[in-house]
PDB file of N, CA and C in Angstrom:
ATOM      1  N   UNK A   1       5.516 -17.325  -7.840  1.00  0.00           N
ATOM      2  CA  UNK A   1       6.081 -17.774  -6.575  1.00  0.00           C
ATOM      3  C   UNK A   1       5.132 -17.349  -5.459  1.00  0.00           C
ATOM      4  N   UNK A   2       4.838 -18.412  -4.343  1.00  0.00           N
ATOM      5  CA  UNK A   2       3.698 -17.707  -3.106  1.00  0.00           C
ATOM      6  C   UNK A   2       4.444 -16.868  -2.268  1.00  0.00           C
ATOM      7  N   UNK A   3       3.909 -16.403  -1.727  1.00  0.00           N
ATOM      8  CA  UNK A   3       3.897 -14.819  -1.037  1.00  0.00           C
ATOM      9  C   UNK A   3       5.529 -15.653   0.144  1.00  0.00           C
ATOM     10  N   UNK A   4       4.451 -16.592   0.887  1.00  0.00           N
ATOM     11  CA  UNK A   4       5.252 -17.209   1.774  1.00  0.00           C
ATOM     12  C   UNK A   4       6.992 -17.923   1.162  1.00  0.00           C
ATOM     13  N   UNK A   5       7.094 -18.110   0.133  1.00  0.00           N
ATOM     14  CA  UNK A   5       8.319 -18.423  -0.539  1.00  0.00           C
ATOM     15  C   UNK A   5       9.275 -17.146  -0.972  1.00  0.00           C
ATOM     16  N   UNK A   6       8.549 -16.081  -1.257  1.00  0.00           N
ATOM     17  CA  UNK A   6       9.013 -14.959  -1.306  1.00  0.00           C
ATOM     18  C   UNK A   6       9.802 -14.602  -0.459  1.00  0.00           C
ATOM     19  N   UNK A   7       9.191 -14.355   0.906  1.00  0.00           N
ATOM     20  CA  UNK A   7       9.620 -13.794   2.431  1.00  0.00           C
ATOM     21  C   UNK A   7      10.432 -14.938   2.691  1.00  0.00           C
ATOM     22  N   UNK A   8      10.538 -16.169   2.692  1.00  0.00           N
ATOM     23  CA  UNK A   8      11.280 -17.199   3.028  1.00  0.00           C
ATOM     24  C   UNK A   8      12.548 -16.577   2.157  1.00  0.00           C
ATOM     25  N   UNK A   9      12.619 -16.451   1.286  1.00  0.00           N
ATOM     26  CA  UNK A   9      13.760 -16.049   0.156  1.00  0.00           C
ATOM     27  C   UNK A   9      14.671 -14.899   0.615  1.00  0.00           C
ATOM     28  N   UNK A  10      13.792 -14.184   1.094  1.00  0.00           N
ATOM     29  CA  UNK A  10      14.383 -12.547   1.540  1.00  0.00           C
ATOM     30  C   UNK A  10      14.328 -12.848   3.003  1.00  0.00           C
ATOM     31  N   UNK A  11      14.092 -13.431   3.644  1.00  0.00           N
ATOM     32  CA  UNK A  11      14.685 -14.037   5.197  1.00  0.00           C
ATOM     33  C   UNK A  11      15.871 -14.143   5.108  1.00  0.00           C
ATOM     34  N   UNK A  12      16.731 -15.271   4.061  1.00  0.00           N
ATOM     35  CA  UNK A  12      17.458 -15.982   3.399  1.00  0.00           C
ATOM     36  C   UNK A  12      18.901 -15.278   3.069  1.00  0.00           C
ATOM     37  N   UNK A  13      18.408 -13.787   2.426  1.00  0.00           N
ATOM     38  CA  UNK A  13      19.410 -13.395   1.824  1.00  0.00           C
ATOM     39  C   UNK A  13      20.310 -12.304   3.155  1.00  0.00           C
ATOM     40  N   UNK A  14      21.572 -12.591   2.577  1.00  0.00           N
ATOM     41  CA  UNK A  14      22.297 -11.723   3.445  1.00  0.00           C
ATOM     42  C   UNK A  14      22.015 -10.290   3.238  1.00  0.00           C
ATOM     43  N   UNK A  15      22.695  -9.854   4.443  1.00  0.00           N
ATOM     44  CA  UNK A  15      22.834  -8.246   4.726  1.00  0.00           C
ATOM     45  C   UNK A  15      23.868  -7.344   5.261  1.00  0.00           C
ATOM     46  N   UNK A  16      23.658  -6.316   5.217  1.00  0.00           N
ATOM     47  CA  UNK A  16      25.006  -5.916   5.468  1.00  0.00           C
ATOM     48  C   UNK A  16      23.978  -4.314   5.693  1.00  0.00           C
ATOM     49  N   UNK A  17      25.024  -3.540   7.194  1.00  0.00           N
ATOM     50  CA  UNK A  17      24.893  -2.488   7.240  1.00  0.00           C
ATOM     51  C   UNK A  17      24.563  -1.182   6.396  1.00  0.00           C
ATOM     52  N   UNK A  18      24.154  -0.343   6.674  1.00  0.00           N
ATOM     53  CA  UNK A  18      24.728   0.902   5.140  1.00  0.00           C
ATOM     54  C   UNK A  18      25.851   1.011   5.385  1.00  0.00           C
ATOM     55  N   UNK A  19      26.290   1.143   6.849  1.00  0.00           N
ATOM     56  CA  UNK A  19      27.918   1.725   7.079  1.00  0.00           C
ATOM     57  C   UNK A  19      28.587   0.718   6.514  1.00  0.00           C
ATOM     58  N   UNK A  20      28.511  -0.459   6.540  1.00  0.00           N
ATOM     59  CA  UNK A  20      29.306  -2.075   6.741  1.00  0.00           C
ATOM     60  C   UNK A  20      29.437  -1.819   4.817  1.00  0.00           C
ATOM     61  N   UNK A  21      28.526  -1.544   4.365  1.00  0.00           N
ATOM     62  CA  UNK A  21      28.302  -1.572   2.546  1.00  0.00           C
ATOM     63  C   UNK A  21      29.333  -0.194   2.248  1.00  0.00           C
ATOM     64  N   UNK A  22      29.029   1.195   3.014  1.00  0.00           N
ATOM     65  CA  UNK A  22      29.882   2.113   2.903  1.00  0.00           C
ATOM     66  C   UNK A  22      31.632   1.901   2.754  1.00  0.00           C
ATOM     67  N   UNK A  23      32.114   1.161   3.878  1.00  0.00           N
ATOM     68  CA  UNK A  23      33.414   0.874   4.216  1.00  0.00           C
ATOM     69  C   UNK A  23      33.879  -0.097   4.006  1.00  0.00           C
ATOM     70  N   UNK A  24      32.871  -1.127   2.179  1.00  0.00           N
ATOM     71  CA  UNK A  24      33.541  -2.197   2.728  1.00  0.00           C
ATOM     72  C   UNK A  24      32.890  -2.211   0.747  1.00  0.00           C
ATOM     73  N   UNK A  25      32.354  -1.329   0.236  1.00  0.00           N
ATOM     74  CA  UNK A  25      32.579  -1.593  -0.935  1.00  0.00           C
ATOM     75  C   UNK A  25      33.044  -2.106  -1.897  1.00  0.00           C
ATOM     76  N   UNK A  26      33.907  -2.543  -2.149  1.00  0.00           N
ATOM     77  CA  UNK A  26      34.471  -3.148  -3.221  1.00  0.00           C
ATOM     78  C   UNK A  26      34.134  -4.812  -2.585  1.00  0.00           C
ATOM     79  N   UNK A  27      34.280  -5.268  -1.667  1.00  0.00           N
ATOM     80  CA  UNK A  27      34.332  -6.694  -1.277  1.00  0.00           C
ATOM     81  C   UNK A  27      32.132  -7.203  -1.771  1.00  0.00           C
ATOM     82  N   UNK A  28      31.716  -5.472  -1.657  1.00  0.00           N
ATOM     83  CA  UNK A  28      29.876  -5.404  -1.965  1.00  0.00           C
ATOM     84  C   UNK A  28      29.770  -5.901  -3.032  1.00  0.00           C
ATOM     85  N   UNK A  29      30.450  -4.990  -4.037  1.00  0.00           N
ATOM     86  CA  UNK A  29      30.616  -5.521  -5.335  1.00  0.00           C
ATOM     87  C   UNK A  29      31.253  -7.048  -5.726  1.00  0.00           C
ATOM     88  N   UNK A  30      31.945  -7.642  -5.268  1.00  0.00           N
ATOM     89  CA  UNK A  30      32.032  -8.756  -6.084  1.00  0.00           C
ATOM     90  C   UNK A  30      31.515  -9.551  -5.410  1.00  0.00           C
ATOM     91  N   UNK A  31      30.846  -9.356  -3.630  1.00  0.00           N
ATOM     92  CA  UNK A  31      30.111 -10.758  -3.310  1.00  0.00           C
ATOM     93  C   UNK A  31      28.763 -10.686  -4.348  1.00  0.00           C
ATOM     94  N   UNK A  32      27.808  -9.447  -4.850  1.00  0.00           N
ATOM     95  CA  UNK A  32      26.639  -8.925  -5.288  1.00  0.00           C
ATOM     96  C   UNK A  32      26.471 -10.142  -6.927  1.00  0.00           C
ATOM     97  N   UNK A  33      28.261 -10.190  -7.377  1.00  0.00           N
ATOM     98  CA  UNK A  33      28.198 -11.354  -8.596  1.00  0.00           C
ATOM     99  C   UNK A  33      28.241 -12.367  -8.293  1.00  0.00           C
ATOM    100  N   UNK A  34      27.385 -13.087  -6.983  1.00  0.00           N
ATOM    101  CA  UNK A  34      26.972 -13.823  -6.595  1.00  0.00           C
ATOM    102  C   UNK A  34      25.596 -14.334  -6.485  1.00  0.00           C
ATOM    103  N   UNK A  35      25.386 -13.532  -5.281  1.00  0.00           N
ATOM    104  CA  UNK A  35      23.913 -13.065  -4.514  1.00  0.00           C
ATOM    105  C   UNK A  35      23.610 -11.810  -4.373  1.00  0.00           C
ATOM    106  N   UNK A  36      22.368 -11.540  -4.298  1.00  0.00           N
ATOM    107  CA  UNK A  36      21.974  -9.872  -3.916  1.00  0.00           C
ATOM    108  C   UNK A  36      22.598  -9.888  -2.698  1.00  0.00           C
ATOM    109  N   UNK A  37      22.188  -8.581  -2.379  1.00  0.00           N
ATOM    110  CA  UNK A  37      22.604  -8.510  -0.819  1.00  0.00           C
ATOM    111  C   UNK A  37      21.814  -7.360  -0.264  1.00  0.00           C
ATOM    112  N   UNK A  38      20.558  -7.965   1.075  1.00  0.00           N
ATOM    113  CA  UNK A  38      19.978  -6.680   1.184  1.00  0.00           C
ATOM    114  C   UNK A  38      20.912  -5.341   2.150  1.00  0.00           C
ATOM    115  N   UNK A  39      20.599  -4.065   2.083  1.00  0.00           N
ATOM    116  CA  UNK A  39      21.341  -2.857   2.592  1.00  0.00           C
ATOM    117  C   UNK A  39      20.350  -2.805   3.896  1.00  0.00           C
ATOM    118  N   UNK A  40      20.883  -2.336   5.301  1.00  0.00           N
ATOM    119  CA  UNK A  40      19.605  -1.976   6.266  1.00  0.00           C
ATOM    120  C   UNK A  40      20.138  -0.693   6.806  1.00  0.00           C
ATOM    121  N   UNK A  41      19.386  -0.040   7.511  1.00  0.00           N
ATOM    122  CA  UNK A  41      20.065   0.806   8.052  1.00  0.00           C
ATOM    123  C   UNK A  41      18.570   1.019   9.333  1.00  0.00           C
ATOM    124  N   UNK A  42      19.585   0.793  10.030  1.00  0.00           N
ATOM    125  CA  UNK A  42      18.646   1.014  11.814  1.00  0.00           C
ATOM    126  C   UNK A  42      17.524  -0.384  11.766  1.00  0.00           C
ATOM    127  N   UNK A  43      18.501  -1.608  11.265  1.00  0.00           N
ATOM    128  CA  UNK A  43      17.237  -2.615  11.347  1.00  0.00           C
ATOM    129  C   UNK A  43      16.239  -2.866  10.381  1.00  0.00           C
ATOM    130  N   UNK A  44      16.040  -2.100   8.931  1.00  0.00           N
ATOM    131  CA  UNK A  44      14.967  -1.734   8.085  1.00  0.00           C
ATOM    132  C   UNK A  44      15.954  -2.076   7.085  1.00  0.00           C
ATOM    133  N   UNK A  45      15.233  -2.795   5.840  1.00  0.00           N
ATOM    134  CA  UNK A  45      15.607  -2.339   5.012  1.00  0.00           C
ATOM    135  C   UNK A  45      15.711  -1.286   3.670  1.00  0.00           C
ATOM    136  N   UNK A  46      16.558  -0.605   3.536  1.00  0.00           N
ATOM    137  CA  UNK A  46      16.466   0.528   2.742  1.00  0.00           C
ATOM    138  C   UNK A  46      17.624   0.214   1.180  1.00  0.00           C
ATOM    139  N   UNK A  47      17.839  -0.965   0.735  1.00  0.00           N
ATOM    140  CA  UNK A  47      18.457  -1.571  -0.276  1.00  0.00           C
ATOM    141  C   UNK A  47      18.385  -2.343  -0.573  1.00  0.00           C
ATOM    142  N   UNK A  48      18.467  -3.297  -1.955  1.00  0.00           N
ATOM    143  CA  UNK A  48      18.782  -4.604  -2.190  1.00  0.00           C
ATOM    144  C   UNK A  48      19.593  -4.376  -3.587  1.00  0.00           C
ATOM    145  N   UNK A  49      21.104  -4.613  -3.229  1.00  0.00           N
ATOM    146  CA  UNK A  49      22.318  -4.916  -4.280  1.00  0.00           C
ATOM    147  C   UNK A  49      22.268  -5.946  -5.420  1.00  0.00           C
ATOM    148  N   UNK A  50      22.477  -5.848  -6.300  1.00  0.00           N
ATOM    149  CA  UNK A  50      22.409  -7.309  -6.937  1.00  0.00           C
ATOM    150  C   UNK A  50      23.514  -7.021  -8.435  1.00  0.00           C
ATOM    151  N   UNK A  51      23.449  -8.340  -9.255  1.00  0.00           N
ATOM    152  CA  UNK A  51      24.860  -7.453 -10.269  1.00  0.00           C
ATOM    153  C   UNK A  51      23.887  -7.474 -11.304  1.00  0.00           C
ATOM    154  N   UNK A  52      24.433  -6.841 -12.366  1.00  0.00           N
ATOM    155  CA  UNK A  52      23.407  -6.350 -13.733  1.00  0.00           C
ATOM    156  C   UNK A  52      22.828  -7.541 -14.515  1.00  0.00           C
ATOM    157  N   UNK A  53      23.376  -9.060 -14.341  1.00  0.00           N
ATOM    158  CA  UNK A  53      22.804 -10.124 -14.783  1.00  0.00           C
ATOM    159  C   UNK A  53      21.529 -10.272 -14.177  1.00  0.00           C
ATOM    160  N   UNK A  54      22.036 -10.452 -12.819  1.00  0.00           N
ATOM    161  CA  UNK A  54      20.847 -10.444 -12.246  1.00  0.00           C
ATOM    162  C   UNK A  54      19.425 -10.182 -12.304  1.00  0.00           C
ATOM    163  N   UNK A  55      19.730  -8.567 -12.288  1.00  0.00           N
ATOM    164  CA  UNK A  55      18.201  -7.823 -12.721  1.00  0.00           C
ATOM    165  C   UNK A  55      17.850  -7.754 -14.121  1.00  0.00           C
ATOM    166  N   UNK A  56      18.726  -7.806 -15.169  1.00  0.00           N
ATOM    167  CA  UNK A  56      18.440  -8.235 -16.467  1.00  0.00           C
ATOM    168  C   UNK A  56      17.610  -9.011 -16.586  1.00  0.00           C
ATOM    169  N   UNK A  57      17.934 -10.279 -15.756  1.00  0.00           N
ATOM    170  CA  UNK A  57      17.073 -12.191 -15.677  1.00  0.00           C
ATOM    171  C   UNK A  57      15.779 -11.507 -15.336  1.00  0.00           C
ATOM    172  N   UNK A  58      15.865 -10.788 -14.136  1.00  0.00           N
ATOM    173  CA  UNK A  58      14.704 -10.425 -13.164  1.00  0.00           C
ATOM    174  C   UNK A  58      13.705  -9.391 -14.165  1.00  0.00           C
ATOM    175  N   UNK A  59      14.434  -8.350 -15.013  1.00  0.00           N
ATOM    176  CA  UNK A  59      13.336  -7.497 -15.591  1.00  0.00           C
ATOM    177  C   UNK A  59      13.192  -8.454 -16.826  1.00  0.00           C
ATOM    178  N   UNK A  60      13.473  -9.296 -17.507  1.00  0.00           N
ATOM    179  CA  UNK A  60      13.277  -9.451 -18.726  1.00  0.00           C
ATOM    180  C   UNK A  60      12.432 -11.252 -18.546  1.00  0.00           C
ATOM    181  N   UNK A  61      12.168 -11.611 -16.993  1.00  0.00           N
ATOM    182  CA  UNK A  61      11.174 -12.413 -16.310  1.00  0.00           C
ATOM    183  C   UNK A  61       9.972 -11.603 -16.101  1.00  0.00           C
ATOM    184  N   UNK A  62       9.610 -10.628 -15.974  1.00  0.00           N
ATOM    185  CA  UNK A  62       8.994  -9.867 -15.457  1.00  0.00           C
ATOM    186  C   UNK A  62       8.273  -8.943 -16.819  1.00  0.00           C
ATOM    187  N   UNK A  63       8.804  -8.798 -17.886  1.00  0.00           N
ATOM    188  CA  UNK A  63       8.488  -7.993 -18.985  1.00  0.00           C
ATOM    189  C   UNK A  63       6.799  -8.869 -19.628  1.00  0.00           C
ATOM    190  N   UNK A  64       6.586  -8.474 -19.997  1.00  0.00           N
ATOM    191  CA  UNK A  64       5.327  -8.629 -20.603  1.00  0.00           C
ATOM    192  C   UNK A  64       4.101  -9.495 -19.960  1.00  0.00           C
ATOM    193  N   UNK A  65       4.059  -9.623 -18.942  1.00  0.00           N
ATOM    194  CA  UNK A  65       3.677 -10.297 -18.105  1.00  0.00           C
ATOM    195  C   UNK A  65       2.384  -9.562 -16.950  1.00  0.00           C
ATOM    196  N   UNK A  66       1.592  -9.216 -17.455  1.00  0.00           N
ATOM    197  CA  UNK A  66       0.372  -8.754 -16.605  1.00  0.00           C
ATOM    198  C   UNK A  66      -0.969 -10.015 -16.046  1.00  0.00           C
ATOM    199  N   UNK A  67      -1.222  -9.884 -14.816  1.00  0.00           N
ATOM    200  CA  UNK A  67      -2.344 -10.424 -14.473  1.00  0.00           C
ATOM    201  C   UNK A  67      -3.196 -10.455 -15.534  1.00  0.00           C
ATOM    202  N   UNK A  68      -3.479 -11.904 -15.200  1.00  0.00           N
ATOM    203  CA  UNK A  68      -4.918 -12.227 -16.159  1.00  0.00           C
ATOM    204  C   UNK A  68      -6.340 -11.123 -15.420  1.00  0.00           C
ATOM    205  N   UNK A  69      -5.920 -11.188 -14.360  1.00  0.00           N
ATOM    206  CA  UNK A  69      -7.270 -10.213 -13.722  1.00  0.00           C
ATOM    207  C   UNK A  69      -7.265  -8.959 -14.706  1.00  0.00           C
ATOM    208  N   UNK A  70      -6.207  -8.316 -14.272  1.00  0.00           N
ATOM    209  CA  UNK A  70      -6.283  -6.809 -15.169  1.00  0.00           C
ATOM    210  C   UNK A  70      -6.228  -6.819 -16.740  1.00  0.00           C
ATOM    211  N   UNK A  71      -5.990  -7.992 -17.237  1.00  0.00           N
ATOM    212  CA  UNK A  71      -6.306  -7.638 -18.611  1.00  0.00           C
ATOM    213  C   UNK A  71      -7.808  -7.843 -18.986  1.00  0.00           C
ATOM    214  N   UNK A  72      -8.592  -8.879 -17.810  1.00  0.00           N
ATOM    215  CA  UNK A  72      -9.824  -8.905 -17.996  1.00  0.00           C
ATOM    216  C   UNK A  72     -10.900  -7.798 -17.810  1.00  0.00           C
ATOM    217  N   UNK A  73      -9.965  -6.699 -16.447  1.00  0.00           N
ATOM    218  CA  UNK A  73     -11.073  -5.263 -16.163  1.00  0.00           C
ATOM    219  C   UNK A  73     -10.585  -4.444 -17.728  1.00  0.00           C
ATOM    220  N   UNK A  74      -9.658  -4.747 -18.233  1.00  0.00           N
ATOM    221  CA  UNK A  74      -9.186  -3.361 -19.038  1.00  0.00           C
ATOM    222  C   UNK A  74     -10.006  -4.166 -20.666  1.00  0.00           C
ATOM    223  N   UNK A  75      -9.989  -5.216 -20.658  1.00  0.00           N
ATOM    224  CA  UNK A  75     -10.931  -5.888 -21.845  1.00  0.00           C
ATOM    225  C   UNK A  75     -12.124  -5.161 -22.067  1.00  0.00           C
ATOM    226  N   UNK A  76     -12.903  -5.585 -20.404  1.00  0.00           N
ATOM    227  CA  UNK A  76     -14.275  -5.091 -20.285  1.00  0.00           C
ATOM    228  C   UNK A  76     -14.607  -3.667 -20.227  1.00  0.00           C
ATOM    229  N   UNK A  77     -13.402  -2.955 -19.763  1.00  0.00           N
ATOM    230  CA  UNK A  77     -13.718  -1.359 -19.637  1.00  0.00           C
ATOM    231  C   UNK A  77     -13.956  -0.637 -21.274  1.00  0.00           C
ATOM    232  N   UNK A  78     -12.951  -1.226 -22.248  1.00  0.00           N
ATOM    233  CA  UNK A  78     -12.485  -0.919 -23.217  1.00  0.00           C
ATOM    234  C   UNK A  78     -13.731  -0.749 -24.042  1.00  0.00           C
ATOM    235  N   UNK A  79     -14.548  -1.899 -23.777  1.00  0.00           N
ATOM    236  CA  UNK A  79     -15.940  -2.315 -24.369  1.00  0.00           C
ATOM    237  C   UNK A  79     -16.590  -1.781 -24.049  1.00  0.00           C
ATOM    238  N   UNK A  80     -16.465  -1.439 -22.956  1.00  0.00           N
ATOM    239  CA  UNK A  80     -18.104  -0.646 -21.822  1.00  0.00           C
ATOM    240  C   UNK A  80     -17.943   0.529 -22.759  1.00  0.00           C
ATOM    241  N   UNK A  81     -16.485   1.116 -22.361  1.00  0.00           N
ATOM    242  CA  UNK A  81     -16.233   2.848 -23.065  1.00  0.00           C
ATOM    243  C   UNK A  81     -15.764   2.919 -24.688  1.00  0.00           C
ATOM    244  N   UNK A  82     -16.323   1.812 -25.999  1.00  0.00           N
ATOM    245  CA  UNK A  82     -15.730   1.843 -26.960  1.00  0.00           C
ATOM    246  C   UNK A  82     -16.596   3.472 -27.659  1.00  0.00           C
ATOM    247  N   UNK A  83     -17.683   3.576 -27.805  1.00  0.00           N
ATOM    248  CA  UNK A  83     -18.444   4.324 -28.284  1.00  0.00           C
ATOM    249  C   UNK A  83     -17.826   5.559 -27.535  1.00  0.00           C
ATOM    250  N   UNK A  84     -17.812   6.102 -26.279  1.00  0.00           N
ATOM    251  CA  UNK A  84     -16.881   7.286 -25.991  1.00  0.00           C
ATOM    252  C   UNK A  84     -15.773   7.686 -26.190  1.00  0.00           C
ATOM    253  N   UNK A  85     -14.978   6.469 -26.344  1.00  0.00           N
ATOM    254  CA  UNK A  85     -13.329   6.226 -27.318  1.00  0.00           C
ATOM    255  C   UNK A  85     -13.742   6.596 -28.671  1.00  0.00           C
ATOM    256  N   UNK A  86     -14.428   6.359 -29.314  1.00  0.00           N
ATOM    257  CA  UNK A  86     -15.256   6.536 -30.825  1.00  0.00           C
ATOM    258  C   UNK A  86     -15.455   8.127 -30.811  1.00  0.00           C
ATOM    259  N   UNK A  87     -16.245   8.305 -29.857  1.00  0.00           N
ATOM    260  CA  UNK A  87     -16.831   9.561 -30.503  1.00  0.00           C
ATOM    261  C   UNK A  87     -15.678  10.772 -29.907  1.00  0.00           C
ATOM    262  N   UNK A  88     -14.894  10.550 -29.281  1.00  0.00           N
ATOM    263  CA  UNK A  88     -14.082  11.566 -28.811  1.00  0.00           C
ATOM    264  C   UNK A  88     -12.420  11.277 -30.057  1.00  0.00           C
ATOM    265  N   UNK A  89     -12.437  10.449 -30.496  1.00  0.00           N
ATOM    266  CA  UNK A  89     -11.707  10.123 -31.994  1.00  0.00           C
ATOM    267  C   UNK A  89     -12.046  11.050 -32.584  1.00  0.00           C
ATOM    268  N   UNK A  90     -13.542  11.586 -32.950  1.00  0.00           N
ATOM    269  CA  UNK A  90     -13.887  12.932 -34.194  1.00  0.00           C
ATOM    270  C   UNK A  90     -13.152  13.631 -34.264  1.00  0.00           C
TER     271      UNK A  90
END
């Protein structure tokens, strides 16, 4: 997803106070089996709610999944340093 679709996304999503999330809990919880919901406190955000499907989808999207860049430095490093990997094996 581009950077700019990202921030469009999290523009997007609702929010709610810490106090407003504090005193209003239970209504947090079942809007959250919806949509996330980010937490702010003084304008910032310092939370994002979501229900356990959710981040399940989200970590198990996210699982095995590394940049092609970094598997290409860790290819080439591997190679550069095989003989010091070797000899420190003894």
């Amino acid at each position: 997803m581009a950077e700019s679709t990202k921030a469009a996304n999290h523009a997007r999503m609702k929010f709610l106070s810490a106090s407003d999330a504090k005193n209003h809990f239970r209504q947090l919880i079942d809007t959250v089996q919806a949509e996330p919901i980010r937490i702010q406190r003084y304008g910032r955000d310092v939370a994002i709610v979501l229900s356990p499907k959710e981040f399940h989808r989200i970590a198990e999207a996210a699982r095995g999944k590394v940049n092609p860049a970094v598997e290409h430095l860790h290819a080439k490093g591997a190679k550069r340093w095989a003989s010091v990997y070797a000899a420190l094996a003894k």
